[in-house]
Protein backbone atom coordinates (compact mmCIF):
# COMPACT_ATOMS: atom_id res chain seq x y z
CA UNK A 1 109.12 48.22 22.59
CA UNK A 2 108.94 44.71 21.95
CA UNK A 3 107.29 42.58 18.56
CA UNK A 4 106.26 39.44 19.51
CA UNK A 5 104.68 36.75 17.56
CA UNK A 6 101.21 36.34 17.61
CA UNK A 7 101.23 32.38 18.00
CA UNK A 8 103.25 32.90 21.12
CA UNK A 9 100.76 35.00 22.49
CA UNK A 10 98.14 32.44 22.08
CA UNK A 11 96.43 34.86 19.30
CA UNK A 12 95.46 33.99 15.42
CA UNK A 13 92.51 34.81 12.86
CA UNK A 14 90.73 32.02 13.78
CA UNK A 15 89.78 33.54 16.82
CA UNK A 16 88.41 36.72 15.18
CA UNK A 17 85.02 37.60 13.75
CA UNK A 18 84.76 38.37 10.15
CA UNK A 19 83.56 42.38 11.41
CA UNK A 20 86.73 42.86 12.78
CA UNK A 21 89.23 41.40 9.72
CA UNK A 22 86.54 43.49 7.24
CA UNK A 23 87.54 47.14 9.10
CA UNK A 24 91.70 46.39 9.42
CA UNK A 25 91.52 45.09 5.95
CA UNK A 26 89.77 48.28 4.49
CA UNK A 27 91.89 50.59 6.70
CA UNK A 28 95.02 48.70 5.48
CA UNK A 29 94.19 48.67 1.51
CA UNK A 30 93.76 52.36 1.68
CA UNK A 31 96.77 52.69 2.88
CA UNK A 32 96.61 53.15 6.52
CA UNK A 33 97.92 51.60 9.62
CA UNK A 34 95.20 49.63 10.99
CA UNK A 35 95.60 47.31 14.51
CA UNK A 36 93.21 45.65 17.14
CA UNK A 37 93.84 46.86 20.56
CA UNK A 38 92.40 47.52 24.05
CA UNK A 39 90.26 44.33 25.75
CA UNK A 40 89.52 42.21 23.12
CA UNK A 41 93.55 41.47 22.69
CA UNK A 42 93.66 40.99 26.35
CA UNK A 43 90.55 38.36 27.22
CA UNK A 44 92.11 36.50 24.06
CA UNK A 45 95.43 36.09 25.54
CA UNK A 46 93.46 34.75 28.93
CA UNK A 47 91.66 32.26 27.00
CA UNK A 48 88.27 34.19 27.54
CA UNK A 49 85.45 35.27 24.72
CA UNK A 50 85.51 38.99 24.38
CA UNK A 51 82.54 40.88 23.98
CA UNK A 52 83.47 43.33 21.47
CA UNK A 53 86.52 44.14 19.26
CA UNK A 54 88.28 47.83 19.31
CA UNK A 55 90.44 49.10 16.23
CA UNK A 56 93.28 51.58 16.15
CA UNK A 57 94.94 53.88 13.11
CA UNK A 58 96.87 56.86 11.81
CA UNK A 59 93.90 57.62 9.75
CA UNK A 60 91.96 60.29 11.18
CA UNK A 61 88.23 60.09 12.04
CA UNK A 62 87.70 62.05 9.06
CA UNK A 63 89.80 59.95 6.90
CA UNK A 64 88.02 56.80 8.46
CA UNK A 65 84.64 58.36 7.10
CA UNK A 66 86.04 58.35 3.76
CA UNK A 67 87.06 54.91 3.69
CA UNK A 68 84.05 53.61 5.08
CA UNK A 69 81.16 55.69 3.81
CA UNK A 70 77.70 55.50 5.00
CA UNK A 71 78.88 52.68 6.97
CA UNK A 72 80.62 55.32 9.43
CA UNK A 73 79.51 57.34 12.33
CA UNK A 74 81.86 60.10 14.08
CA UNK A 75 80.74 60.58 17.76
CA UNK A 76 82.22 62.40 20.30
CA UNK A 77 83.57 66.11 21.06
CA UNK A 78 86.38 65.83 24.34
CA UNK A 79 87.21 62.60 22.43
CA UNK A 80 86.44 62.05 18.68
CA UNK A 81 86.02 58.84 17.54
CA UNK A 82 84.65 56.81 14.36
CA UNK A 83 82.06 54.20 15.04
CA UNK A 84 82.03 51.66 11.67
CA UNK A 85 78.94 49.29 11.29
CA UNK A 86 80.14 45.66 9.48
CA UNK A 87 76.49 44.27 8.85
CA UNK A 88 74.79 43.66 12.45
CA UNK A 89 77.99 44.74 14.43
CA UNK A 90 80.00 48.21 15.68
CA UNK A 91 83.51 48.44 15.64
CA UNK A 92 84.65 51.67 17.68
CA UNK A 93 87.84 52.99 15.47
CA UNK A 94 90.04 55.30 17.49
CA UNK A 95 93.01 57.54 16.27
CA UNK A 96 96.58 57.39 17.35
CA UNK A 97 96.69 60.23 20.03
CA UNK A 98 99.68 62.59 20.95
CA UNK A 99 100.55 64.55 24.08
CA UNK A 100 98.11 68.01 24.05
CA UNK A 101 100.37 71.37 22.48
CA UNK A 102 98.14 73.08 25.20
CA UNK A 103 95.93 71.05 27.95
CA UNK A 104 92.40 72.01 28.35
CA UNK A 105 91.36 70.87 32.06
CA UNK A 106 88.87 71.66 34.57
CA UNK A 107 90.30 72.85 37.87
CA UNK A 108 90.62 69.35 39.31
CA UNK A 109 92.60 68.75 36.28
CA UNK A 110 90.14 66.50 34.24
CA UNK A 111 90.93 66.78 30.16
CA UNK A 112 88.44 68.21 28.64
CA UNK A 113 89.71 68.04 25.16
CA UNK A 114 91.90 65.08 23.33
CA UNK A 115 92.17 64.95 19.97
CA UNK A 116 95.60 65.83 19.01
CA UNK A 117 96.62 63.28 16.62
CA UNK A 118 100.24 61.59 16.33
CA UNK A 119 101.99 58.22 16.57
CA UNK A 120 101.71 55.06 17.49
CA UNK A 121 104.34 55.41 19.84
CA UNK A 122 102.79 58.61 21.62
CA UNK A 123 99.17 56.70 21.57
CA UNK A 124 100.53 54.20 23.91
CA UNK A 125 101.32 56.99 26.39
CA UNK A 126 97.65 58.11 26.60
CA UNK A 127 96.25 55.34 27.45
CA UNK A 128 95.51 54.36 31.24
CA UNK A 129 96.09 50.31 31.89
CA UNK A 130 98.64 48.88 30.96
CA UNK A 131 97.04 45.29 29.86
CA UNK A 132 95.00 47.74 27.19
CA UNK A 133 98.17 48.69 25.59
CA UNK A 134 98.93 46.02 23.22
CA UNK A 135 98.48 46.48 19.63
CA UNK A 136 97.65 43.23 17.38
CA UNK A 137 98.20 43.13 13.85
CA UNK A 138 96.17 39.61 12.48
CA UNK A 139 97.58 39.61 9.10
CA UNK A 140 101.32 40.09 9.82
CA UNK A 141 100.63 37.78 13.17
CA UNK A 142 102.34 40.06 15.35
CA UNK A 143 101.60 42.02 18.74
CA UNK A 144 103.76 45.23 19.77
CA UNK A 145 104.48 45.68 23.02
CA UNK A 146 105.47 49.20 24.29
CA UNK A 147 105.47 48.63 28.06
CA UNK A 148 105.98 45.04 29.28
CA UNK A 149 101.90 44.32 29.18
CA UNK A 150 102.33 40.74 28.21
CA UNK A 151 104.02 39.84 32.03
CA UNK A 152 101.55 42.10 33.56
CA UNK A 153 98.49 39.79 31.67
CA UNK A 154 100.26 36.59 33.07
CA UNK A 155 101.19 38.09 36.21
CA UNK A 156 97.44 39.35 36.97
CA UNK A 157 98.56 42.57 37.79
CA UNK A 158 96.55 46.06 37.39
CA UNK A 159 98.95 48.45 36.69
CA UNK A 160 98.17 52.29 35.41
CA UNK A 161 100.87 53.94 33.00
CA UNK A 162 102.42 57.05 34.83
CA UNK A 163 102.05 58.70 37.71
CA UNK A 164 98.55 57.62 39.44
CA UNK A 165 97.44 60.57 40.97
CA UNK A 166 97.61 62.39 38.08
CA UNK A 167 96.01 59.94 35.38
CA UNK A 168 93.00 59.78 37.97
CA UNK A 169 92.77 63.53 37.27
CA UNK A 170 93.16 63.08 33.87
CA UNK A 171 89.33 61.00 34.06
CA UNK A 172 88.35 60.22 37.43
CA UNK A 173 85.88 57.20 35.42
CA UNK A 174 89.37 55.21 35.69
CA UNK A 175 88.80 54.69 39.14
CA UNK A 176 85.53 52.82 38.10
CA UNK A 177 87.56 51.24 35.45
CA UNK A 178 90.23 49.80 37.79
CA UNK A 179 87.53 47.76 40.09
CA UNK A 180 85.55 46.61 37.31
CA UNK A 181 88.88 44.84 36.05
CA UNK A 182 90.20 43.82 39.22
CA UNK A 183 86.59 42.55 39.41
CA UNK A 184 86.30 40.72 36.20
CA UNK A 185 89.46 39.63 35.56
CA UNK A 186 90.79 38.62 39.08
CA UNK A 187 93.54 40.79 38.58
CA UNK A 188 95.39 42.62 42.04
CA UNK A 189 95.70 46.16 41.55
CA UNK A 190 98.86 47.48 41.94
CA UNK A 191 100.09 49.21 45.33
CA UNK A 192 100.64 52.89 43.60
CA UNK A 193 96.49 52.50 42.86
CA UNK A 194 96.11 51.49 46.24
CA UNK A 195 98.20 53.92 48.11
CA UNK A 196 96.44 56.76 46.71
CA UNK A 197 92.42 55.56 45.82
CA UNK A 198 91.45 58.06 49.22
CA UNK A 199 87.99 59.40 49.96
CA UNK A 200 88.92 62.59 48.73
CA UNK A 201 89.81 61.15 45.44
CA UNK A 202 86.66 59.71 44.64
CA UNK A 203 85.21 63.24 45.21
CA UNK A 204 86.42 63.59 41.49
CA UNK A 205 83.71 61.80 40.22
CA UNK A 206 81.14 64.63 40.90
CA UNK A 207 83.01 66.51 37.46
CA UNK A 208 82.30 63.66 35.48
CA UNK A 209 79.32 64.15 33.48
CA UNK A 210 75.79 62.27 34.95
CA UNK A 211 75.32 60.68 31.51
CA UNK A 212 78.64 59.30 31.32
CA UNK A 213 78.31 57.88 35.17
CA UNK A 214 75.19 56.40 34.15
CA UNK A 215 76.97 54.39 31.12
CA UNK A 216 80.07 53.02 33.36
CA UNK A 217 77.00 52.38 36.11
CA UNK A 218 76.09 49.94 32.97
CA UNK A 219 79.07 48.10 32.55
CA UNK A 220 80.03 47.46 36.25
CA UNK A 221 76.35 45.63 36.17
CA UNK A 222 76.37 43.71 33.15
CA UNK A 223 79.84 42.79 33.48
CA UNK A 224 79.47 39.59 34.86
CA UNK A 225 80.82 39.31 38.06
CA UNK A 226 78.27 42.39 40.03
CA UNK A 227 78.19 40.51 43.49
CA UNK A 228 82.11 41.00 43.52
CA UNK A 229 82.14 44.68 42.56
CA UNK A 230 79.52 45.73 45.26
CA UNK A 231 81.62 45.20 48.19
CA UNK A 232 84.50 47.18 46.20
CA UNK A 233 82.04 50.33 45.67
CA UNK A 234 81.88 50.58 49.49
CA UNK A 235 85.33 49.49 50.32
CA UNK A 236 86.63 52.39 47.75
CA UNK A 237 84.39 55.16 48.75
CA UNK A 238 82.75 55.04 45.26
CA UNK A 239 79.26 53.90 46.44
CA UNK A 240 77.89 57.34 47.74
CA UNK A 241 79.37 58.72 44.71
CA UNK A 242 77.12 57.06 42.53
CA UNK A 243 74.22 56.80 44.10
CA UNK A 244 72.79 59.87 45.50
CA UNK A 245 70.25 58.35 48.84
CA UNK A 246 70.85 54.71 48.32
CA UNK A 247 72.24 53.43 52.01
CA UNK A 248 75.66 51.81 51.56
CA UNK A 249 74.74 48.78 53.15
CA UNK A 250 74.26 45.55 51.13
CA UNK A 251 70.89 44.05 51.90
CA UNK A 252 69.90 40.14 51.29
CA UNK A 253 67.80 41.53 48.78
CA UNK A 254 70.48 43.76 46.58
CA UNK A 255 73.04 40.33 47.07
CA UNK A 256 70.29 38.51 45.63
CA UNK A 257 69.70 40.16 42.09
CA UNK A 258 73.64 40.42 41.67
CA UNK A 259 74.26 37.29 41.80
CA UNK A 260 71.27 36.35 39.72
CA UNK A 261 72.28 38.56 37.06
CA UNK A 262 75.79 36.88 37.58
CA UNK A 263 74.11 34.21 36.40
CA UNK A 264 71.75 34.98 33.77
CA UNK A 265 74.51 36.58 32.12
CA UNK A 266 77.17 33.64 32.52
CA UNK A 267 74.18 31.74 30.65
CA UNK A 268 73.91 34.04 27.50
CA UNK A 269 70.85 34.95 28.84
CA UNK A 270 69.81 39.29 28.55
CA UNK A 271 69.29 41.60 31.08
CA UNK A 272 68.63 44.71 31.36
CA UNK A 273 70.50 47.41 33.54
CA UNK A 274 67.75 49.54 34.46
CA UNK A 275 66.31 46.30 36.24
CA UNK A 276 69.19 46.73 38.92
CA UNK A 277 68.48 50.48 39.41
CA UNK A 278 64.72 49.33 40.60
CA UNK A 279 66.54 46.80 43.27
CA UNK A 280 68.95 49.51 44.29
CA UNK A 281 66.85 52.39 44.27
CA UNK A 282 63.63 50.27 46.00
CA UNK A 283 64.32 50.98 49.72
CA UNK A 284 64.30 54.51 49.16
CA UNK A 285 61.13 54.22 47.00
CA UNK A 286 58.97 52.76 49.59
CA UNK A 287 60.13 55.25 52.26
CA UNK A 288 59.41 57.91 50.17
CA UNK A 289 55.88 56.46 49.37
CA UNK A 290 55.37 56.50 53.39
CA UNK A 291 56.12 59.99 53.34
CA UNK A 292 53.28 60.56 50.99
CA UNK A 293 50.94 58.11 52.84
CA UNK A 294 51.23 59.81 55.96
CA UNK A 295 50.06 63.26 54.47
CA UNK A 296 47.12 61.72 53.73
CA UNK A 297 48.01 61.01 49.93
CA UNK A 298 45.83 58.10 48.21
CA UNK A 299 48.38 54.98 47.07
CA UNK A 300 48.61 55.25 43.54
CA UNK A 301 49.36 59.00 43.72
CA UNK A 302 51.76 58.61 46.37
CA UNK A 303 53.97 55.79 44.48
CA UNK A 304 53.54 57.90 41.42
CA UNK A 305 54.75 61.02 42.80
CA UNK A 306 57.51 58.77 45.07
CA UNK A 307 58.91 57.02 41.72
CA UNK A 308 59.47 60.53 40.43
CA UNK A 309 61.14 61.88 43.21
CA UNK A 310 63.49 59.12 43.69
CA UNK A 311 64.74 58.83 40.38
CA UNK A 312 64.70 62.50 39.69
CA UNK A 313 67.48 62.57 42.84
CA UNK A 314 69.35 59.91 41.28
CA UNK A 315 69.47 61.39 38.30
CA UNK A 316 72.18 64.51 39.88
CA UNK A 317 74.67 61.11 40.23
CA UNK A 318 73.50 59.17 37.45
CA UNK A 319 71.20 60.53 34.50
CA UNK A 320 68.48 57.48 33.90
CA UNK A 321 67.43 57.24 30.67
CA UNK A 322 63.60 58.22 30.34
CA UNK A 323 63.07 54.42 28.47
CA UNK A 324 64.80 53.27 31.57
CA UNK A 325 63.16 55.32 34.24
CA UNK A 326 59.50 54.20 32.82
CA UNK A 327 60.72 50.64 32.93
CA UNK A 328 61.99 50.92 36.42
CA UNK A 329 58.54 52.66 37.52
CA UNK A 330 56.61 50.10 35.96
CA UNK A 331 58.30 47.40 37.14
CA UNK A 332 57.74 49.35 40.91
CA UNK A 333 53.95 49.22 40.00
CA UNK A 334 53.94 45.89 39.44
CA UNK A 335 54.18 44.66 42.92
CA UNK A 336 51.29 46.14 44.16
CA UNK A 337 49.02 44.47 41.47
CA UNK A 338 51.08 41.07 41.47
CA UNK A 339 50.61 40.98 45.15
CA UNK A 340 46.62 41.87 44.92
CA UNK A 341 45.37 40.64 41.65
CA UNK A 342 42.05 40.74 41.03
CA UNK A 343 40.67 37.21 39.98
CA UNK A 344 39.30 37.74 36.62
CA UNK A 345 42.22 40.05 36.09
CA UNK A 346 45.05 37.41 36.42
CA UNK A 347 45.21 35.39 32.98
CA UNK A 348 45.50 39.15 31.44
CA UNK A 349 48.01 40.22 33.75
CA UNK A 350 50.42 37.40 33.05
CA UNK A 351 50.67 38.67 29.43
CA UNK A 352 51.34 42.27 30.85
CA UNK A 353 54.65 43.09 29.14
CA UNK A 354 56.11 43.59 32.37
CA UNK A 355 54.82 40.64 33.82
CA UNK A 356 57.98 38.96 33.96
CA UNK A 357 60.58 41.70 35.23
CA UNK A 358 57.73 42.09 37.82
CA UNK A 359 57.73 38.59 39.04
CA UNK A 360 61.30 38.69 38.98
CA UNK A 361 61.41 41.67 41.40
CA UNK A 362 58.58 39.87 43.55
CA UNK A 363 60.46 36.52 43.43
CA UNK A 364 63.51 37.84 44.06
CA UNK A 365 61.82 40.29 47.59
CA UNK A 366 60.18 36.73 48.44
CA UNK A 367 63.26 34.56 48.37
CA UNK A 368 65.22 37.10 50.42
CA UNK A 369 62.84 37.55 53.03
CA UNK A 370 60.73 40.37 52.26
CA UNK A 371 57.56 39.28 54.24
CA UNK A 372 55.39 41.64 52.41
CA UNK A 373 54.99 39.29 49.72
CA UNK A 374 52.49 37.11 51.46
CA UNK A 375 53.76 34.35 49.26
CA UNK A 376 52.77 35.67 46.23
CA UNK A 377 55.93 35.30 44.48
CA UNK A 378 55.84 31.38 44.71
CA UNK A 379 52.28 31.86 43.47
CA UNK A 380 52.72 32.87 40.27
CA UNK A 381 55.60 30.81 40.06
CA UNK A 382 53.37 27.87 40.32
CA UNK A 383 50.47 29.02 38.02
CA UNK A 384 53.05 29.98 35.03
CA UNK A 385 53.81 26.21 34.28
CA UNK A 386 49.93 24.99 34.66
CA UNK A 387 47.85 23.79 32.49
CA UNK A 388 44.86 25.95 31.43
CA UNK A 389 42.66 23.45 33.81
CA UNK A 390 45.63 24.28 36.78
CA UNK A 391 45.04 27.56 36.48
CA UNK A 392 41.42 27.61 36.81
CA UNK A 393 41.48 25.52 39.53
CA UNK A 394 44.47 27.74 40.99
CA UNK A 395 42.36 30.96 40.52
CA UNK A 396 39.00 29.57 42.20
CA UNK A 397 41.00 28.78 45.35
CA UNK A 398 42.46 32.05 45.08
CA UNK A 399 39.24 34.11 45.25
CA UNK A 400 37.90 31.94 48.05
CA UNK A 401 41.08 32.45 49.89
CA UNK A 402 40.37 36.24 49.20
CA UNK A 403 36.65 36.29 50.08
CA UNK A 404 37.51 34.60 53.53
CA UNK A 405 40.42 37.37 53.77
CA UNK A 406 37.55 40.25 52.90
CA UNK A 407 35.36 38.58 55.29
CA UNK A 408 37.66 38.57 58.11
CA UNK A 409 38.46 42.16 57.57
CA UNK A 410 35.23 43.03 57.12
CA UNK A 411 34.17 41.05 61.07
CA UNK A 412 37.24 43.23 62.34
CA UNK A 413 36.27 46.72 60.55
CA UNK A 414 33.53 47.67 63.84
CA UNK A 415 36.70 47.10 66.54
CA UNK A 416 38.71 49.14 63.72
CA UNK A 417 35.88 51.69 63.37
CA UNK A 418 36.12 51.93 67.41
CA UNK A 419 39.54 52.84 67.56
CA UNK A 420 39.21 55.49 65.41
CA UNK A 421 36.30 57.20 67.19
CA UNK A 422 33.89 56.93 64.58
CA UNK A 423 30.51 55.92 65.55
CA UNK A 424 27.96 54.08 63.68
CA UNK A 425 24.14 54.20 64.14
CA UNK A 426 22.43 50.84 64.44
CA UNK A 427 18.91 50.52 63.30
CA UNK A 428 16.28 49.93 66.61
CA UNK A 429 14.85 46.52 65.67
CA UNK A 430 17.14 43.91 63.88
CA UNK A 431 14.11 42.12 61.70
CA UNK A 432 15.70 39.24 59.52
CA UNK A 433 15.59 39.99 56.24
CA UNK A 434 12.33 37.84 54.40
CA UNK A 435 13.56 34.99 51.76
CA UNK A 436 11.15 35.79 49.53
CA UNK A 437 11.69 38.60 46.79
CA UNK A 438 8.10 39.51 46.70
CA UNK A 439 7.60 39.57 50.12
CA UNK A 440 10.82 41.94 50.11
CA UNK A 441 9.73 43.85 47.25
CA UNK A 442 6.17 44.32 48.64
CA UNK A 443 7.53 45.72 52.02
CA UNK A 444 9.86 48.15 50.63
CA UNK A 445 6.93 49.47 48.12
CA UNK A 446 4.94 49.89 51.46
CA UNK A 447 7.61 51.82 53.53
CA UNK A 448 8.24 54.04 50.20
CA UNK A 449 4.76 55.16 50.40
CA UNK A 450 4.40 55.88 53.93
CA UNK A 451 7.53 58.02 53.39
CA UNK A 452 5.61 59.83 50.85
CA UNK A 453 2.15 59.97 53.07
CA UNK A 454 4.69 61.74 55.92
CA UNK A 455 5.73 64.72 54.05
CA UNK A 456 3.74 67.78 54.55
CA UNK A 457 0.24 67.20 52.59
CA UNK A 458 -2.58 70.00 53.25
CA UNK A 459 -4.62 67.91 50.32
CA UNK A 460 -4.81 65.34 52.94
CA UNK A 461 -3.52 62.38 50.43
CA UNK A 462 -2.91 59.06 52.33
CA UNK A 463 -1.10 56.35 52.03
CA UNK A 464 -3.72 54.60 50.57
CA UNK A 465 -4.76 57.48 47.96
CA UNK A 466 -5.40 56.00 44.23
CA UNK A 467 -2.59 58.34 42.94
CA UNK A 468 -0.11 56.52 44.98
CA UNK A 469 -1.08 52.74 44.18
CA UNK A 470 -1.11 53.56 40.17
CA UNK A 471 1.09 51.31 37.95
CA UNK A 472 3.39 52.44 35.06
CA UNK A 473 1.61 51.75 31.97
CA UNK A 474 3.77 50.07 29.27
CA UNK A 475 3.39 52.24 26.33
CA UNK A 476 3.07 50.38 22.62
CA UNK A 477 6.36 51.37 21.12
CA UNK A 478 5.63 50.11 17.82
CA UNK A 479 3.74 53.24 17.30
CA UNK A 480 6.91 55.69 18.63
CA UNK A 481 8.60 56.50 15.60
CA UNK A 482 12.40 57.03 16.54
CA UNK A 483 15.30 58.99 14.61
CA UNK A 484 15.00 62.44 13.52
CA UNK A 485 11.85 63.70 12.35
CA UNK A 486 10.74 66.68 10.12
């Protein structure tokens, strides 16, 4: 082990949030050992803005919950852990670990219990990376280092503590872990990773729980650098283990939305996860809607009944929040009435509050060459920044551009009707219609009575019978009286 000075490192409490010098300084006045450790230390020391801060002590979690109160939340059963809320912000608070007295693992040799507590020196042991291993103590200024981590930050080198193999049966999720660093970091992973990430090991990622899957599914998208860590899913065999019918091919479409939320997120700007799960899982959604279609299934019941099977198989990889599953069907939904709108249904459907992950989706089809669009995603990419007088003009030449579309399917419906077999019965004397109403009106009042005069009559009542030419008499209402009476 090594103490180095924090200034060296490039580290100091200027850096730090006030959240994260309120928890070590509460931990340390009670009396415990309290350090920051894990990413936060690292992205420091590479000049980068970490998201989030992680603390470290010898207090346990229920020792934590003394010190902090209300203010603390212990999660977690294979691996207990305090959470501690400073104002708007979480700080996760983990205890030193030890070595198990007796390991509780699956048969694949996954831990499935770890909270034996002990030293700092044992707590380095258990933890996988070796760039998360330094421990940072802001008001002594000083960083321990247990296992040369420092030259491995500088050197850009991924390197797991121990013997691979086995911490990869340990938690299989470290194999996600090690490309989503490599990815964000630039960092080469070491040759011992390399020489043993096989097919066969990624198989270990079935024993992992679906929720848990889900989570790291959530980090790997929003960490910033997505359209990197695609190609690394399939190049690793870890694609097909994460997503159950989704082909492992990277479309136009799928290269599209990483690298927009690349960039959304590079901006500050929010996104949310679930909105990659609809690009991913969309190619699978629309064949399964053709399977419905063909049985003779009417649309909206078939992509109803297509959302939920897709997701439902997706959810044996990766369990999709409900929240997240309605806003991923919703957003599916949205396409057919973005690309059909009715025209007095358009100003209201721009406030929809899932217009705009809709006419992302749309856009984003459009711009990779989804011709099913029909344009419509440049549409209503126009008619968002017009003026109210725009749009009115913009939805006018929209529903004439529709009628002449209805009208042209409408001139093709009798060769459509043909092909089908289905014949129609014309009427035996084409007679123009007459422009006048009450020439109209008198005609059909004419041809109504004859009707009448055909059915079978023994009276012998004609056509021209009194009975049949009386009028309605308009009865004096005023002397109706309405409402209940006794």
């Amino acid at each position: 082990m090594q103490t180095l000075r924090a200034s060296k490192c490039g580290l100091s409490t200027a850096q730090l949030p006030a959240y994260i010098l309120d928890v070590i300084d509460a931990l340390t006045k009670a009396g415990y050992e309290a350090y920051i450790v894990g990413g936060g230390v690292r992205d420091l020391m590479l000049g980068q803005n970490p998201k989030d801060f992680d603390a470290v002590t010898n207090a346990t979690p229920a020792q934590v919950k003394e010190v902090f109160g209300r203010r603390c939340r212990i999660i977690g059963r294979r691996f207990e852990l305090a959470h501690v809320y400073s104002g708007r912000e979480l700080v996760e608070v983990a205890t030193f670990r030890a070595p198990p007295k007796k390991e509780v693992t699956s048969s694949a040799g996954m831990i499935l219990r770890d909270n034996n507590w002990g030293t700092i020196e044992q707590d380095f042991v258990r933890r996988d990376f070796s760039i998360n291993t330094l421990y940072y103590q802001p008001r002594k200024g000083i960083v321990l280092d247990f296992c040369n981590a420092v030259d491995d930050v500088y050197s850009k080198t991924l390197r797991l503590l121990g013997d691979p193999q086995t911490r990869f049966e340990e938690d299989p999720v470290r194999m996600l872990r090690a490309l989503r660093f490599s990815a964000k970091l630039n960092f080469n992973i070491d040759q011992r990773i390399l020489d043993i990430f096989t097919p066969e090991l990624t198989t270990l990622l079935r024993d992992v729980s679906p929720h848990r899957l889900y989570d790291e599914s959530q980090k790997l998208f929003t960490c910033g650098h997505l359209n990197r860590v695609l190609p690394m899913l399939n190049e690793f065999n870890i694609w097909k283990q994460l997503f159950a019918e989704v082909p492992p091919n990277i479309t136009s479409f799928i290269e599209r939305a990483a690298r927009n939320t690349d960039q959304r997120i590079s901006i500050g700007k929010t996104i949310n996860p679930a909105f990659f799960y609809a690009v991913l899982l969309w190619e699978t959604f629309l064949e399964r809607c053709e399977y419905y279609l063909s049985r003779g299934i009417v649309p909206a019941e078939a992509r109803a009944q297509a959302g939920l099977d897709v997701l439902k198989k997706q959810g044996t990889r990766t369990i999709i929040p409900r929240f997240a599953e309605t806003f991923i069907r919703e957003v599916w939904e949205m396409q057919t009435r973005l690309l059909n709108p009715k025209p007095q249904q358009i100003q209201a459907l721009s406030a929809h509050a899932r217009f705009r992950a809709g006419f992302d989706f749309l856009l984003l089809r459009e711009k990779s060459g989804d011709a099913g669009t029909q344009g419509m995603g440049a549409w209503w990419d126009a008619y968002q920044v017009m003026s109210n007088d725009e749009r009115e003009r913009a939805i006018s030449q929209y529903n004439r551009q529709r009628a002449r579309s209805r009208r042209k399917a409408s001139q093709d419906e009798p060769n459509l009707k043909q092909t089908h077999q289905q014949v129609e019965i014309e009427p035996l004397v084409n007679e123009p219609e007459h422009k006048s109403r009450r020439v109209r009106k008198a005609k059909y009042e004419a041809e109504e009575r004859a009707v009448i005069a055909s059915v079978n009559n023994p009276d012998g009542i004609g056509a021209d019978h009194p009975i049949l030419k009386r009028k309605r008499v308009k009865r004096d209402l005023s002397q109706v009286t309405f409402g209940p009476t006794q």
